[in-house]
PDB file of N, CA and C in Angstrom:
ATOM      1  N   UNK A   1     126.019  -2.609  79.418  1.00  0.00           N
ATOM      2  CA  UNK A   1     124.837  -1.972  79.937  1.00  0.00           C
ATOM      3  C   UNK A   1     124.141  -1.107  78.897  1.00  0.00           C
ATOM      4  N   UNK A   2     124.712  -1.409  77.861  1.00  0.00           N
ATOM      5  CA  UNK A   2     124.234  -0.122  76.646  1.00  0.00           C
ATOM      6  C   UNK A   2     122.470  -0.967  76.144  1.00  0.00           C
ATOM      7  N   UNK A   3     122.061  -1.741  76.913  1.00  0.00           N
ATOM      8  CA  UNK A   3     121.265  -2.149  76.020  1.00  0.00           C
ATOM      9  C   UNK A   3     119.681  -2.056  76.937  1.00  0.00           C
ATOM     10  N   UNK A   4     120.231  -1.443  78.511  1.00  0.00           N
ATOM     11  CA  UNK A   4     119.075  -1.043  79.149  1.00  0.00           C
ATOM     12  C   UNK A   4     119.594   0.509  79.178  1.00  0.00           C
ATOM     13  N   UNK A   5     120.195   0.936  78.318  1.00  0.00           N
ATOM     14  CA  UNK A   5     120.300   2.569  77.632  1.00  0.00           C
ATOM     15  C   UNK A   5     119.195   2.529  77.009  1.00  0.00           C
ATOM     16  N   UNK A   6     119.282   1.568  75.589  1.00  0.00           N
ATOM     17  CA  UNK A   6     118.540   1.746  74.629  1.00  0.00           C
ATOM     18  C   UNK A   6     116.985   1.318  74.867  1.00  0.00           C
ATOM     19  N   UNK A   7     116.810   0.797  75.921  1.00  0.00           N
ATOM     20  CA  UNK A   7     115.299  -0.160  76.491  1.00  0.00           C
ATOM     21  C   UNK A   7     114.971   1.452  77.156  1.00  0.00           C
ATOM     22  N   UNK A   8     115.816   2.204  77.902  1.00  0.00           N
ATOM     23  CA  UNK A   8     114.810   2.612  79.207  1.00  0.00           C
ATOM     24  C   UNK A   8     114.904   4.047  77.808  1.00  0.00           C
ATOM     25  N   UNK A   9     115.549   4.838  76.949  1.00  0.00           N
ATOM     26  CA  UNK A   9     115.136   5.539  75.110  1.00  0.00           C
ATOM     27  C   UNK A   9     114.043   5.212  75.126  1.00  0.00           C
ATOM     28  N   UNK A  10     114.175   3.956  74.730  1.00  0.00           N
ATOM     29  CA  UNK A  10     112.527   3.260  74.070  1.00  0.00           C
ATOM     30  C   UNK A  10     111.600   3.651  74.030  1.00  0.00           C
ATOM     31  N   UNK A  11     111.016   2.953  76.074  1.00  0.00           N
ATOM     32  CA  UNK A  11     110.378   3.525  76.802  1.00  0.00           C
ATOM     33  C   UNK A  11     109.661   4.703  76.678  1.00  0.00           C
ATOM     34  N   UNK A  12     110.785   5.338  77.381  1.00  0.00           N
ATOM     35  CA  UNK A  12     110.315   7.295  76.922  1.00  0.00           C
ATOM     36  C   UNK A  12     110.107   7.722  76.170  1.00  0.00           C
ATOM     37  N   UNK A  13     110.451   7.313  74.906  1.00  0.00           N
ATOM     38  CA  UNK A  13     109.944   7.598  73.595  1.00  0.00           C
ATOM     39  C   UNK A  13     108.505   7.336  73.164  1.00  0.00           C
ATOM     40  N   UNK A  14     108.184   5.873  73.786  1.00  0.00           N
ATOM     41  CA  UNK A  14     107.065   5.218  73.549  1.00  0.00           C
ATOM     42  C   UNK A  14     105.798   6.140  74.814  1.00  0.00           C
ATOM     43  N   UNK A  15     106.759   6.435  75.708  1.00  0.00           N
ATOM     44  CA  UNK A  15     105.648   7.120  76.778  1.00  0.00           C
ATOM     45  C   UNK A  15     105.330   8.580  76.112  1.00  0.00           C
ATOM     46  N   UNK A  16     106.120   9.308  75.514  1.00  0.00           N
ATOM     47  CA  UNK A  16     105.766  10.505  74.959  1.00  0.00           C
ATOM     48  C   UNK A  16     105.371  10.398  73.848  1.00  0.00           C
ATOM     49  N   UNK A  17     105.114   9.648  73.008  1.00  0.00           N
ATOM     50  CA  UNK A  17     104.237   9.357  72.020  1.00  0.00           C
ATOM     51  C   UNK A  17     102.616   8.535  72.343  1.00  0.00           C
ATOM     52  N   UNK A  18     102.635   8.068  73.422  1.00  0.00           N
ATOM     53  CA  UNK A  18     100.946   7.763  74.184  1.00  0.00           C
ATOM     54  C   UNK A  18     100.700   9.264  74.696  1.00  0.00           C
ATOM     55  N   UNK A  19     101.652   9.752  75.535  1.00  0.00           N
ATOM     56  CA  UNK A  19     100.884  10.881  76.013  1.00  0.00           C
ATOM     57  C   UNK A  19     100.691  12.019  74.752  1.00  0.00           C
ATOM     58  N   UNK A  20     101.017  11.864  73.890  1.00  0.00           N
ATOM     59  CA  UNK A  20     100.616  12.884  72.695  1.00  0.00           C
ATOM     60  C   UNK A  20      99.226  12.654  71.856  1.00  0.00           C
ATOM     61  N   UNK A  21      99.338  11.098  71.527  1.00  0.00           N
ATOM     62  CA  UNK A  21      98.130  10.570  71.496  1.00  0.00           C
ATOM     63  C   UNK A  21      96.858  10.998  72.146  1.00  0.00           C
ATOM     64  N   UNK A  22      97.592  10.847  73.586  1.00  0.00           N
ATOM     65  CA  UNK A  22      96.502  10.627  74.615  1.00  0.00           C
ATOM     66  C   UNK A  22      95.430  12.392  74.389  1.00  0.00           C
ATOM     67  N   UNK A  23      96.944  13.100  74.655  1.00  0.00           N
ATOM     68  CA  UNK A  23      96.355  14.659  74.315  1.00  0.00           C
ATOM     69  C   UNK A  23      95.776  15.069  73.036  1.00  0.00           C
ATOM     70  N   UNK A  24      95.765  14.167  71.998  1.00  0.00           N
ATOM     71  CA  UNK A  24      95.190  14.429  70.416  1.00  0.00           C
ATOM     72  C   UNK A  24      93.887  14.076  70.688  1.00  0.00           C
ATOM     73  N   UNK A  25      93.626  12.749  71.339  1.00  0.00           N
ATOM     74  CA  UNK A  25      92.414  12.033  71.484  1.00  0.00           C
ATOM     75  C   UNK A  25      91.431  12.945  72.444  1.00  0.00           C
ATOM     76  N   UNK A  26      91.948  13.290  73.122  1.00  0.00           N
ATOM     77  CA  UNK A  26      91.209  14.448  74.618  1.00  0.00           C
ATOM     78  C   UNK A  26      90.724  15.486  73.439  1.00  0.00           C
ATOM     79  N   UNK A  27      91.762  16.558  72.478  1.00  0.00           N
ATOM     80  CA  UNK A  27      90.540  17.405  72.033  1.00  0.00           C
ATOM     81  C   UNK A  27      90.637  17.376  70.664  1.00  0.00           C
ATOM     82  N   UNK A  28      90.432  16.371  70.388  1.00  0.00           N
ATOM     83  CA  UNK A  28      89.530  15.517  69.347  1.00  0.00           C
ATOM     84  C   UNK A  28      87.646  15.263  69.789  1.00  0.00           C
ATOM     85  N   UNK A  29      88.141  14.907  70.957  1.00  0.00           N
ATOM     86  CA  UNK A  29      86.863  14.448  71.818  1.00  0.00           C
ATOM     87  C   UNK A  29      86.189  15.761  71.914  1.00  0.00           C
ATOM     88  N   UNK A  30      86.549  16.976  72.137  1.00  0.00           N
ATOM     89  CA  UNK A  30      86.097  18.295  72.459  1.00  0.00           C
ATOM     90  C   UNK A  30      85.854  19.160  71.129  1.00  0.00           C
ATOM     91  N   UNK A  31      86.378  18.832  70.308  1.00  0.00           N
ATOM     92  CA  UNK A  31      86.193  19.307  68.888  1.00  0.00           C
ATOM     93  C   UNK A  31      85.112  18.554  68.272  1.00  0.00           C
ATOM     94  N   UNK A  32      84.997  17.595  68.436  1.00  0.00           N
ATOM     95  CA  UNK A  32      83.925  16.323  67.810  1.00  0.00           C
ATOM     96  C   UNK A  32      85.110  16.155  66.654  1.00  0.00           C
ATOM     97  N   UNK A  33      84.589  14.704  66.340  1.00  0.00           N
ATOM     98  CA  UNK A  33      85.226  13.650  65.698  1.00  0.00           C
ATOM     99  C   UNK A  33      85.830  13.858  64.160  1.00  0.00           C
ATOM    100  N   UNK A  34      84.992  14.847  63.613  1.00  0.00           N
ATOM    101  CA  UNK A  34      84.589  14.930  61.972  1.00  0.00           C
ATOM    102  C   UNK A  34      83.986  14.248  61.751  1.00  0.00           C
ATOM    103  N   UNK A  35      83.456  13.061  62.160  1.00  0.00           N
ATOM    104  CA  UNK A  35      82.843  11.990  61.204  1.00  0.00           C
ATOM    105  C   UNK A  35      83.880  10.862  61.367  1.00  0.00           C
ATOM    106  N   UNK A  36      85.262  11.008  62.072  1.00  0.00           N
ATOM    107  CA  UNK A  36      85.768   9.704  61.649  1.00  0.00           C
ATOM    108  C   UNK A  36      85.508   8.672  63.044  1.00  0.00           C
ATOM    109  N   UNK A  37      85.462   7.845  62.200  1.00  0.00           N
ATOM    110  CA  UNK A  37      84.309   6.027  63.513  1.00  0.00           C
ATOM    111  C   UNK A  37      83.211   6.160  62.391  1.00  0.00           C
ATOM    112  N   UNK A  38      82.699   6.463  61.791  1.00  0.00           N
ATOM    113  CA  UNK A  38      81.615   6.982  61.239  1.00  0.00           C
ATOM    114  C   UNK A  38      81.985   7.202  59.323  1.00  0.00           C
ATOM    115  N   UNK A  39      82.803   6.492  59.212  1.00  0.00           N
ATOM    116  CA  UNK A  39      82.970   6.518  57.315  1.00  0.00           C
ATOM    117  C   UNK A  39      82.449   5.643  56.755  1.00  0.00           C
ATOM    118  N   UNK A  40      82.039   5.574  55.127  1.00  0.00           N
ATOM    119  CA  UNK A  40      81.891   4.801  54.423  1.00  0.00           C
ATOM    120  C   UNK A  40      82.556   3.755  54.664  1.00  0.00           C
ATOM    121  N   UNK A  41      82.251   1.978  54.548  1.00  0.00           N
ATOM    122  CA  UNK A  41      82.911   1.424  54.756  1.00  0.00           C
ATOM    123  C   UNK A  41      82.863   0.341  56.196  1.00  0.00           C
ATOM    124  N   UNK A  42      82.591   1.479  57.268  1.00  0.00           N
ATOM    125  CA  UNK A  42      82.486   1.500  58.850  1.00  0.00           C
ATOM    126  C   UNK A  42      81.265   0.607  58.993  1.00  0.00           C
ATOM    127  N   UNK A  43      81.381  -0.874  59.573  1.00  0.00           N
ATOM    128  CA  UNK A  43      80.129  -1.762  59.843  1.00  0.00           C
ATOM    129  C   UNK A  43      79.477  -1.599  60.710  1.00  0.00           C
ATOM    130  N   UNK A  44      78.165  -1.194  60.931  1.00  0.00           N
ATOM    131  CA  UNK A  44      77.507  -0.695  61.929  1.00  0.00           C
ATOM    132  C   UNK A  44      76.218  -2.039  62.005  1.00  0.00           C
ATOM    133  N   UNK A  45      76.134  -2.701  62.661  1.00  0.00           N
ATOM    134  CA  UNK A  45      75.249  -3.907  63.153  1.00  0.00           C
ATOM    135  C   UNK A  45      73.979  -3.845  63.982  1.00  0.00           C
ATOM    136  N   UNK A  46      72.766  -3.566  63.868  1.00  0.00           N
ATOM    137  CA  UNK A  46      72.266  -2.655  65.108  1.00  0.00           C
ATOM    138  C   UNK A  46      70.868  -3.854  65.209  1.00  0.00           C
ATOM    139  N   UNK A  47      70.386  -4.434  66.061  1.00  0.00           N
ATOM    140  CA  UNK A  47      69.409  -5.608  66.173  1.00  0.00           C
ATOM    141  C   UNK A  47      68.824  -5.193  67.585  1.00  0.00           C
ATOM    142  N   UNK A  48      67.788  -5.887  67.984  1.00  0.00           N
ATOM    143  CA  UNK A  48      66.723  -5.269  69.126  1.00  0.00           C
ATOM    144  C   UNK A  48      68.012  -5.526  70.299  1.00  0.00           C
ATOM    145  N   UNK A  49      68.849  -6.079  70.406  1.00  0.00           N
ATOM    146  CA  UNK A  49      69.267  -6.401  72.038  1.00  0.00           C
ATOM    147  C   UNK A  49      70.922  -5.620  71.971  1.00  0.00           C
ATOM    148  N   UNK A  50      71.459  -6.054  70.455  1.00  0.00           N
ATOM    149  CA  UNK A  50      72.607  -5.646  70.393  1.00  0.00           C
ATOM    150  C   UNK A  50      73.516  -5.015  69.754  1.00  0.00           C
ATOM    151  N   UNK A  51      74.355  -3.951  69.276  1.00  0.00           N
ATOM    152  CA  UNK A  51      74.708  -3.301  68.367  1.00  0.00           C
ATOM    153  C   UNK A  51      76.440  -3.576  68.414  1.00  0.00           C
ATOM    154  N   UNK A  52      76.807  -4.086  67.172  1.00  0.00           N
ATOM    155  CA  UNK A  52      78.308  -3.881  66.995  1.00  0.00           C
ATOM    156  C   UNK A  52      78.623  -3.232  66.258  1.00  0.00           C
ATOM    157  N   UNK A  53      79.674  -2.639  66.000  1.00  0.00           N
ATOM    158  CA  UNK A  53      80.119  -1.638  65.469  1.00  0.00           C
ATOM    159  C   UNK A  53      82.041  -1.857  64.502  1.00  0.00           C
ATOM    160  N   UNK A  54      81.928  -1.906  63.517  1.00  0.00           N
ATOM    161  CA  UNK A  54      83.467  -2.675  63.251  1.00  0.00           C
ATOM    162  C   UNK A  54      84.182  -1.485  61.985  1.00  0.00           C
ATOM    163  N   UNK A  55      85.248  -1.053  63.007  1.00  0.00           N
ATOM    164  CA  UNK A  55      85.578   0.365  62.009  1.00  0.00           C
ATOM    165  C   UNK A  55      86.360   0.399  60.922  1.00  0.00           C
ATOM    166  N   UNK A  56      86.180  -0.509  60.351  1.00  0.00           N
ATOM    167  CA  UNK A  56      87.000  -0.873  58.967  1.00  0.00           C
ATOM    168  C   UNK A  56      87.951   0.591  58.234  1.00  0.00           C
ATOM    169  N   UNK A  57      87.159   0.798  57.689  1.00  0.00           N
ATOM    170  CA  UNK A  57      87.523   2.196  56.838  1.00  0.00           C
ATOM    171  C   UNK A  57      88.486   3.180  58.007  1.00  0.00           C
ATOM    172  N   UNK A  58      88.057   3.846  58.860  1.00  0.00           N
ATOM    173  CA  UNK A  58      88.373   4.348  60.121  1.00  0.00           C
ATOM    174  C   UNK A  58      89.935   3.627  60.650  1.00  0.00           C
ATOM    175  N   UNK A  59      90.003   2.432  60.458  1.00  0.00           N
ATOM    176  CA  UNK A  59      91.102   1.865  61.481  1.00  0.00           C
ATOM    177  C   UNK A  59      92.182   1.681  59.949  1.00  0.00           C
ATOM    178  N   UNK A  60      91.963   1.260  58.530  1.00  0.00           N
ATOM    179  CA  UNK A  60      92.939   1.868  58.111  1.00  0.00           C
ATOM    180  C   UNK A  60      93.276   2.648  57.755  1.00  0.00           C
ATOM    181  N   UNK A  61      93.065   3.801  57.777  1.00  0.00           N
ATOM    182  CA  UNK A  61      93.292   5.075  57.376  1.00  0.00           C
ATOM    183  C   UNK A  61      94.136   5.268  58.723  1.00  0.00           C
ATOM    184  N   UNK A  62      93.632   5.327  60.098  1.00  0.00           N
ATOM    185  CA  UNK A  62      94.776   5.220  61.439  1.00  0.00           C
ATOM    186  C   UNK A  62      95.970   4.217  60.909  1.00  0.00           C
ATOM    187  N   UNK A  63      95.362   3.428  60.302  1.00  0.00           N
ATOM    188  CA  UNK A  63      96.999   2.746  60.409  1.00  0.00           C
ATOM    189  C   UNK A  63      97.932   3.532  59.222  1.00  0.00           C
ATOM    190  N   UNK A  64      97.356   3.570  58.215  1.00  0.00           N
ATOM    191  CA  UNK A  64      98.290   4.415  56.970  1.00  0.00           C
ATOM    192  C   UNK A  64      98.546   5.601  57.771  1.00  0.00           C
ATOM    193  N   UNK A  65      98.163   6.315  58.461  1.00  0.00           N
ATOM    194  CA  UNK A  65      98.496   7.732  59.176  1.00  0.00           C
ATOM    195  C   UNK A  65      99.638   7.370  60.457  1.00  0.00           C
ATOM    196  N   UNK A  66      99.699   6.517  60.777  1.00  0.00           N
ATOM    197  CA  UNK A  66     100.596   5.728  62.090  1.00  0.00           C
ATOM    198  C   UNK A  66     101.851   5.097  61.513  1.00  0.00           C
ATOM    199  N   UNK A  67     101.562   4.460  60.130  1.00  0.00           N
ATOM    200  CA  UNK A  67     102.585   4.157  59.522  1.00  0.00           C
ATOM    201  C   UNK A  67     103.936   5.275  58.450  1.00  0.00           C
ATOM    202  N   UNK A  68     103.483   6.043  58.514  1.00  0.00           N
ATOM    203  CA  UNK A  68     103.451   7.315  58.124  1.00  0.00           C
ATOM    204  C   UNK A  68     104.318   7.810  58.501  1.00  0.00           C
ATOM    205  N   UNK A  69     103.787   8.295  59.943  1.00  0.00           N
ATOM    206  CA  UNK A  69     104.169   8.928  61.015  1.00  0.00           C
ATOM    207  C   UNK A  69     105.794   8.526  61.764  1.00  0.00           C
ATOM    208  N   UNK A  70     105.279   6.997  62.179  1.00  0.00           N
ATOM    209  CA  UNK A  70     106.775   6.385  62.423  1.00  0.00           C
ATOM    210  C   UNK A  70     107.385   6.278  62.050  1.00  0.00           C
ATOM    211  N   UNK A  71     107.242   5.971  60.618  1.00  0.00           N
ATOM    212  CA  UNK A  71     108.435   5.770  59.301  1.00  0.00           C
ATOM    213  C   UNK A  71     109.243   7.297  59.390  1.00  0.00           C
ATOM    214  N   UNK A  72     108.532   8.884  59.592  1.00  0.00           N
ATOM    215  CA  UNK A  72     109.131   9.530  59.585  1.00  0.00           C
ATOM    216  C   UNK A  72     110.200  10.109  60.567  1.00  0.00           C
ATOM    217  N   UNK A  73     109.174   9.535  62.065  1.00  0.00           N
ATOM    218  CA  UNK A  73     110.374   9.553  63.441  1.00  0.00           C
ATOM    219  C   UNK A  73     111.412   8.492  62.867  1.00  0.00           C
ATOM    220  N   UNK A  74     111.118   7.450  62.763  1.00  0.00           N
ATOM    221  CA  UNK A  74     112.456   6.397  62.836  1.00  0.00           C
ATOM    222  C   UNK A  74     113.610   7.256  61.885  1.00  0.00           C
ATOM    223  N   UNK A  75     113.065   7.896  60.574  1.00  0.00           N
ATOM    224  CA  UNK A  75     113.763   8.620  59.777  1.00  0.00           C
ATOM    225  C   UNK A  75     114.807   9.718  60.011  1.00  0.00           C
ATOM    226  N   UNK A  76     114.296  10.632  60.699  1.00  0.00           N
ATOM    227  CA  UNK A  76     114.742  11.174  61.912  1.00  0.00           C
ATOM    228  C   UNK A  76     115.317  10.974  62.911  1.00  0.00           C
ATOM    229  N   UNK A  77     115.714   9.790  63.771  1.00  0.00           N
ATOM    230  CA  UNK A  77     116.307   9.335  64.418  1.00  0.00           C
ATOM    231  C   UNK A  77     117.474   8.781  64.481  1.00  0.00           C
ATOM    232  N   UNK A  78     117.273   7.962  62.953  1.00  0.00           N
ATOM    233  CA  UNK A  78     118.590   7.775  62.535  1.00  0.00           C
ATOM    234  C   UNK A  78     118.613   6.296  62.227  1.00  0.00           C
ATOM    235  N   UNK A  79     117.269   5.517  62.128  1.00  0.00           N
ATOM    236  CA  UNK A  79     117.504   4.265  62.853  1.00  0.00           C
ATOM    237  C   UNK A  79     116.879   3.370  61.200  1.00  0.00           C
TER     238      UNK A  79
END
């Protein structure tokens, strides 16, 4: 049974790391952004009917900061 030990860990781990998120993103939102969605880099598409938006620059810098991050929990953990 050790292995819905380590599933239902997981889980909770994974749920308290969304809800931390979740609470970074909330006053982030209330602070304003800095500018990030909005960097050099960031494809902004804008035509009479439709605008896309593709956050290049923005989404890796989240990922180098995410990769980062986990590498240092897992580090910590033991794993």
């Amino acid at each position: 049974m050790t292995g819905f030990e380590d599933l239902g860990k997981m889980l909770v781990l994974f749920g308290a790391f969304f809800i931390g998120v979740g609470v970074l993103v909330l006053a982030l939102g209330k602070l304003g952004s800095f500018g990030f969605g909005r960097l050099p880099g960031d494809i902004v598409i804008e035509r009479e009917n439709i605008s896309c938006f593709f956050p290049l620059t923005s989404m890796l810098i989240l990922s180098l900061v995410l990769t980062v991050l986990l590498n240092l929990l897992a580090r910590l953990l033991g794993r």
